[in-house]
Protein backbone atom coordinates (compact mmCIF):
# COMPACT_ATOMS: atom_id res chain seq x y z
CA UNK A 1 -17.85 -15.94 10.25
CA UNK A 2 -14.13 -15.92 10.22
CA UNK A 3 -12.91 -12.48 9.58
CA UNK A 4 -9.75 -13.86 7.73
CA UNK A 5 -7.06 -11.50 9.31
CA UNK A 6 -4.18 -13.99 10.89
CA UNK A 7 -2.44 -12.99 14.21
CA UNK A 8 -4.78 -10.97 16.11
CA UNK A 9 -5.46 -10.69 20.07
CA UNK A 10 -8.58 -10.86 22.29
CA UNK A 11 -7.67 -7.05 23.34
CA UNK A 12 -8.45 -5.36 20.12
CA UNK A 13 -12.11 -6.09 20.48
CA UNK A 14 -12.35 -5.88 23.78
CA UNK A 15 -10.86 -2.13 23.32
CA UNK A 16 -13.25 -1.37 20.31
CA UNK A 17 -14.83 1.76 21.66
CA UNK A 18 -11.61 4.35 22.66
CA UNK A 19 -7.98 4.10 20.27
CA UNK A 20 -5.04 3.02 22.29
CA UNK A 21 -2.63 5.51 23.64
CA UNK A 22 0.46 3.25 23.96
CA UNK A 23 1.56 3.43 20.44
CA UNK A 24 2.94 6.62 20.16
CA UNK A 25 6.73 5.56 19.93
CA UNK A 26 6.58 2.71 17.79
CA UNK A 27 3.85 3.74 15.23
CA UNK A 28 5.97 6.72 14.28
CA UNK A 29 8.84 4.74 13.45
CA UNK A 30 6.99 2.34 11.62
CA UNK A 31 4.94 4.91 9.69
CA UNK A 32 8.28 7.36 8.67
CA UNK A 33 9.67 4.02 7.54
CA UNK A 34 6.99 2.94 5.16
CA UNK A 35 6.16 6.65 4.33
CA UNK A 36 9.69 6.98 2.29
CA UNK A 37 9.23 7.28 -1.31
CA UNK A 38 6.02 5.18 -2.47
CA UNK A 39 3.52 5.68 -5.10
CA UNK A 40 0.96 4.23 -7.14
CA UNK A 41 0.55 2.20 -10.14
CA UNK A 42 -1.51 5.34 -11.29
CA UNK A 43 0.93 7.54 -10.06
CA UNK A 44 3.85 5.92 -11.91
CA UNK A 45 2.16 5.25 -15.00
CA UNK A 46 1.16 9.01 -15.39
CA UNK A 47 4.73 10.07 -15.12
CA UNK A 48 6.74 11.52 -17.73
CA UNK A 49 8.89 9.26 -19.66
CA UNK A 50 12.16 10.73 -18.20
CA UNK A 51 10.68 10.98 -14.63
CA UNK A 52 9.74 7.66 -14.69
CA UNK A 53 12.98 5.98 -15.88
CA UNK A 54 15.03 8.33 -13.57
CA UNK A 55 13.09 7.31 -10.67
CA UNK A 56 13.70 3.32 -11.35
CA UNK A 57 17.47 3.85 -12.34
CA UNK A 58 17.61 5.62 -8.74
CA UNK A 59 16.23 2.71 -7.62
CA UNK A 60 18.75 -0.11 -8.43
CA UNK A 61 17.45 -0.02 -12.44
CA UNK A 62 20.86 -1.42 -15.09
CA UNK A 63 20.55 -0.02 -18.61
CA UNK A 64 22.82 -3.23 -20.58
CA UNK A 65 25.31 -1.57 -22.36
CA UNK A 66 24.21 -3.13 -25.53
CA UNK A 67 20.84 -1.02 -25.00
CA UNK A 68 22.59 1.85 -24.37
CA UNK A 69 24.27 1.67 -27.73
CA UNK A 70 20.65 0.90 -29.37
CA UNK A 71 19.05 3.96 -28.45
CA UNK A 72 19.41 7.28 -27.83
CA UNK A 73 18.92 8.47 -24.13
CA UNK A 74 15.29 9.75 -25.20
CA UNK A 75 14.28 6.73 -27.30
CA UNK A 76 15.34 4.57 -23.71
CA UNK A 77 13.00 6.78 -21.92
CA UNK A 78 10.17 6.40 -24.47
CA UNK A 79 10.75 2.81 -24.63
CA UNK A 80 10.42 2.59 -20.71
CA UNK A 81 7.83 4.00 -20.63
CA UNK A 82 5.96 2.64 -23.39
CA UNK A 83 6.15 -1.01 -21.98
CA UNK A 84 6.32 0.10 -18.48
CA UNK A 85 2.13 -1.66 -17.79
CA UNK A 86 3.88 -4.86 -18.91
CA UNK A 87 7.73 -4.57 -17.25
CA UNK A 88 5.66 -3.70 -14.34
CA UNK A 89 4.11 -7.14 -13.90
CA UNK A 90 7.49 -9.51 -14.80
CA UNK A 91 6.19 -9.98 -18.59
CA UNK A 92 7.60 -8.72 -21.99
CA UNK A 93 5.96 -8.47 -24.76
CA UNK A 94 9.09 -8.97 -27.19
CA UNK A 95 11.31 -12.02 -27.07
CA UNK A 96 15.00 -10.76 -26.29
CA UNK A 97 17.13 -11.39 -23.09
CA UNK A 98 17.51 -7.45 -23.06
CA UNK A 99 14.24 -6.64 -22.71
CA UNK A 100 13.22 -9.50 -20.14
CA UNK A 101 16.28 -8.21 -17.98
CA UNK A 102 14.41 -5.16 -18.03
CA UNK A 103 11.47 -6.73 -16.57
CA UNK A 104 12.54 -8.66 -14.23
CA UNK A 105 14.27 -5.62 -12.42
CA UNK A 106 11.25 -3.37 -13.19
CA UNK A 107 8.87 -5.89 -11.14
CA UNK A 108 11.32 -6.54 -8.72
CA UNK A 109 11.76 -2.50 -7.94
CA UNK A 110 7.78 -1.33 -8.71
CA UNK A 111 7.22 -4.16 -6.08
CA UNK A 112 9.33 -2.38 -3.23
CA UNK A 113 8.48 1.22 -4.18
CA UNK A 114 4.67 0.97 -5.54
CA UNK A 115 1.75 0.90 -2.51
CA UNK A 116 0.21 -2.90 -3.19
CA UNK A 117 -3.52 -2.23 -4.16
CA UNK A 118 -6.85 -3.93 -3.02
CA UNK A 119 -10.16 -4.17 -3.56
CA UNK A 120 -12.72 -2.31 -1.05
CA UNK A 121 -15.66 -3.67 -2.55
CA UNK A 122 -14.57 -7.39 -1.82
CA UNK A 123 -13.06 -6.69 1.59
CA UNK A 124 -16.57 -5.03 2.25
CA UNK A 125 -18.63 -7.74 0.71
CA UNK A 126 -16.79 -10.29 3.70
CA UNK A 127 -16.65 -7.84 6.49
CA UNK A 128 -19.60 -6.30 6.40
CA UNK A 129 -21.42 -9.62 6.79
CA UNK A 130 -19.58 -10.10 9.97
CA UNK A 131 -20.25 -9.31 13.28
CA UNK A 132 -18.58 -9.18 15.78
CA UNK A 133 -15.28 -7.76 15.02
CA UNK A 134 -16.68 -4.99 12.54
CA UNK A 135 -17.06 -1.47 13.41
CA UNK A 136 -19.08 0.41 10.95
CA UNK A 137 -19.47 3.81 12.66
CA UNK A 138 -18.66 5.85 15.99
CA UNK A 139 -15.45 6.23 14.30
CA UNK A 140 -12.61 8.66 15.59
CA UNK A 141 -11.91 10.31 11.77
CA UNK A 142 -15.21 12.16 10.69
CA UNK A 143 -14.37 15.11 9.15
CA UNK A 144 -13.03 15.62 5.80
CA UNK A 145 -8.96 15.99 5.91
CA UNK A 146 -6.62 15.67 2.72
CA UNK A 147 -4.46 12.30 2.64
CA UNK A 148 -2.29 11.46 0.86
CA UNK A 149 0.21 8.16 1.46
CA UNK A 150 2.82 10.27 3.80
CA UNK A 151 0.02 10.74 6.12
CA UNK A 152 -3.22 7.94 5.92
CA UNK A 153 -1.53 6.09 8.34
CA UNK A 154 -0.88 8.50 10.91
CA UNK A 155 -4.64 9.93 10.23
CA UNK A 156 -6.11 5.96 10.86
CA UNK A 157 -3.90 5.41 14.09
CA UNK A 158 -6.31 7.59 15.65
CA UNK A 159 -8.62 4.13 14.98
CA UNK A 160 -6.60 1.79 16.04
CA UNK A 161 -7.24 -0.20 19.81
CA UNK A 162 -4.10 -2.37 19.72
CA UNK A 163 -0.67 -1.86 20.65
CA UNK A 164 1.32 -3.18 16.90
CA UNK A 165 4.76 -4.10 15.63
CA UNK A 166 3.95 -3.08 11.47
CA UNK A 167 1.97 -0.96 9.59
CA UNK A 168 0.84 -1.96 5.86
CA UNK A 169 -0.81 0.62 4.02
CA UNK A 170 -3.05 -0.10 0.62
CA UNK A 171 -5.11 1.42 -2.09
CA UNK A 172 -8.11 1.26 -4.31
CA UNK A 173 -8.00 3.42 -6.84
CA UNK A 174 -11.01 2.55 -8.57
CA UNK A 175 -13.04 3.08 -5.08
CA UNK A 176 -10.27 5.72 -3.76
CA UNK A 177 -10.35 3.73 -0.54
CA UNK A 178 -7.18 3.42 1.70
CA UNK A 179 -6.77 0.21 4.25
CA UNK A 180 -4.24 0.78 7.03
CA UNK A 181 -3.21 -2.68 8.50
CA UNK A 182 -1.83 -3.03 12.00
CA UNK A 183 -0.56 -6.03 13.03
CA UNK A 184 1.04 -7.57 16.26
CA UNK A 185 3.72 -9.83 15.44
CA UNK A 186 3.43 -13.50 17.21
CA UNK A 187 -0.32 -13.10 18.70
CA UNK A 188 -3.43 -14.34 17.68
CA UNK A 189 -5.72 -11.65 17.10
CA UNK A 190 -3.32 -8.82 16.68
CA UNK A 191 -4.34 -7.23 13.56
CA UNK A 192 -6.20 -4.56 12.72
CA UNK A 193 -7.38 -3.17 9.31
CA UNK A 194 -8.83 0.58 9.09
CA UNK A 195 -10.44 1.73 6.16
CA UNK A 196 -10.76 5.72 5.11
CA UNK A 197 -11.86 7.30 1.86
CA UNK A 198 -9.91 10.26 0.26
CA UNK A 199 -11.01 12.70 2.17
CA UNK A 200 -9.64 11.03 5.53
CA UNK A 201 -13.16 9.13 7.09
CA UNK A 202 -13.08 6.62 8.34
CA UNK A 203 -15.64 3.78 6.55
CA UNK A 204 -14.88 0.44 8.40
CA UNK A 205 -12.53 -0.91 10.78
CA UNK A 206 -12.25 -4.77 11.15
CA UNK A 207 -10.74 -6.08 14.32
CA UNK A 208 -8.75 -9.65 14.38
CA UNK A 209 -9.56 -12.79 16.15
């Protein structure tokens, strides 16, 4: 069974039973880095209408003056935030250059900002199928701690066997699952993906090849 996980070494199964130790420096910068300012999709579409549009404008977002001279500075943030599930995604549902400006910026900043989800219930329906290279218990994280994105990946380090270059962090929402992904730049079988529910266990780990 191919595990489907691209640049992973030998080492991380060969290391499955204790976490390495020789990450300390690098995982820290790597985590702080992706730790600044992300949310998601639920997150953002729960926000207030003002909070919302604030938060994109502070992210690169240009109001066109001719918008600006449409509406009032509430009506902008009501109209943000109504069409915010479709801006979000590239698409418009009215046909004027104004508003597909709008979009395009919109995807382009809830892409950099937004944690990417995934689905736990397909990545379990391959991984769990597989063996070796899947760890489904004797796991590090057992007892119930609050996460939250600023620390899941520092909580699923504890999991990890390999020494990495990147951190990716994911989320289910429908399955409140998070998937940590460590990866090793350049080497075959240097990834790592560690998977922890929302109260901080640990539910799978699957180890490159």
């Amino acid at each position: 069974c191919v595990l489907g996980l691209v640049g992973c070494s030998q080492q991380g199964q060969q290391d499955i039973i204790t976490p390495t130790q020789n990450n300390e420096e690098i995982s820290q910068t790597d985590i702080q880095s992706e730790a600044e300012q992300k949310y998601t999709y639920e997150e953002l579409s729960e926000m207030p209408a003002e909070e919302l549009l604030d938060l994109f404008i502070q992210n690169g977002l240009v109001i066109s003056d001719e918008l600006k001279q449409s509406y009032t500075e509430e009506e902008l943030q009501s109209l943000f935030k109504e069409h915010f599930a479709l801006w979000h995604t590239g698409v418009v549902s009215m046909d004027y250059t104004v508003y597909m400006d709008l979009a395009e910026q919109t995807k382009a900043i809830f892409d950099k900002i937004a944690i990417p989800n995934f689905s736990y219930a397909e990545d379990a329906a391959i991984y769990l199928e597989c063996e070796p290279g899947v760890k489904t218990s004797g796991f590090v994280n057992i007892t119930e701690t609050e996460i939250t994105f600023e620390n899941v990946a520092e909580h699923a380090k504890g999991e990890c066997t390999i020494e990495y270059d990147s951190v990716t962090t994911y989320f289910d929402p429908d399955k409140c699952v998070w998937k940590v992904h460590f990866c090793t730049d350049g080497m075959v079988g240097g990834d790592q993906s560690v998977y922890l529910d929302c109260d901080g266990k640990t539910l799978l780990i699957v180890y490159g090849e």
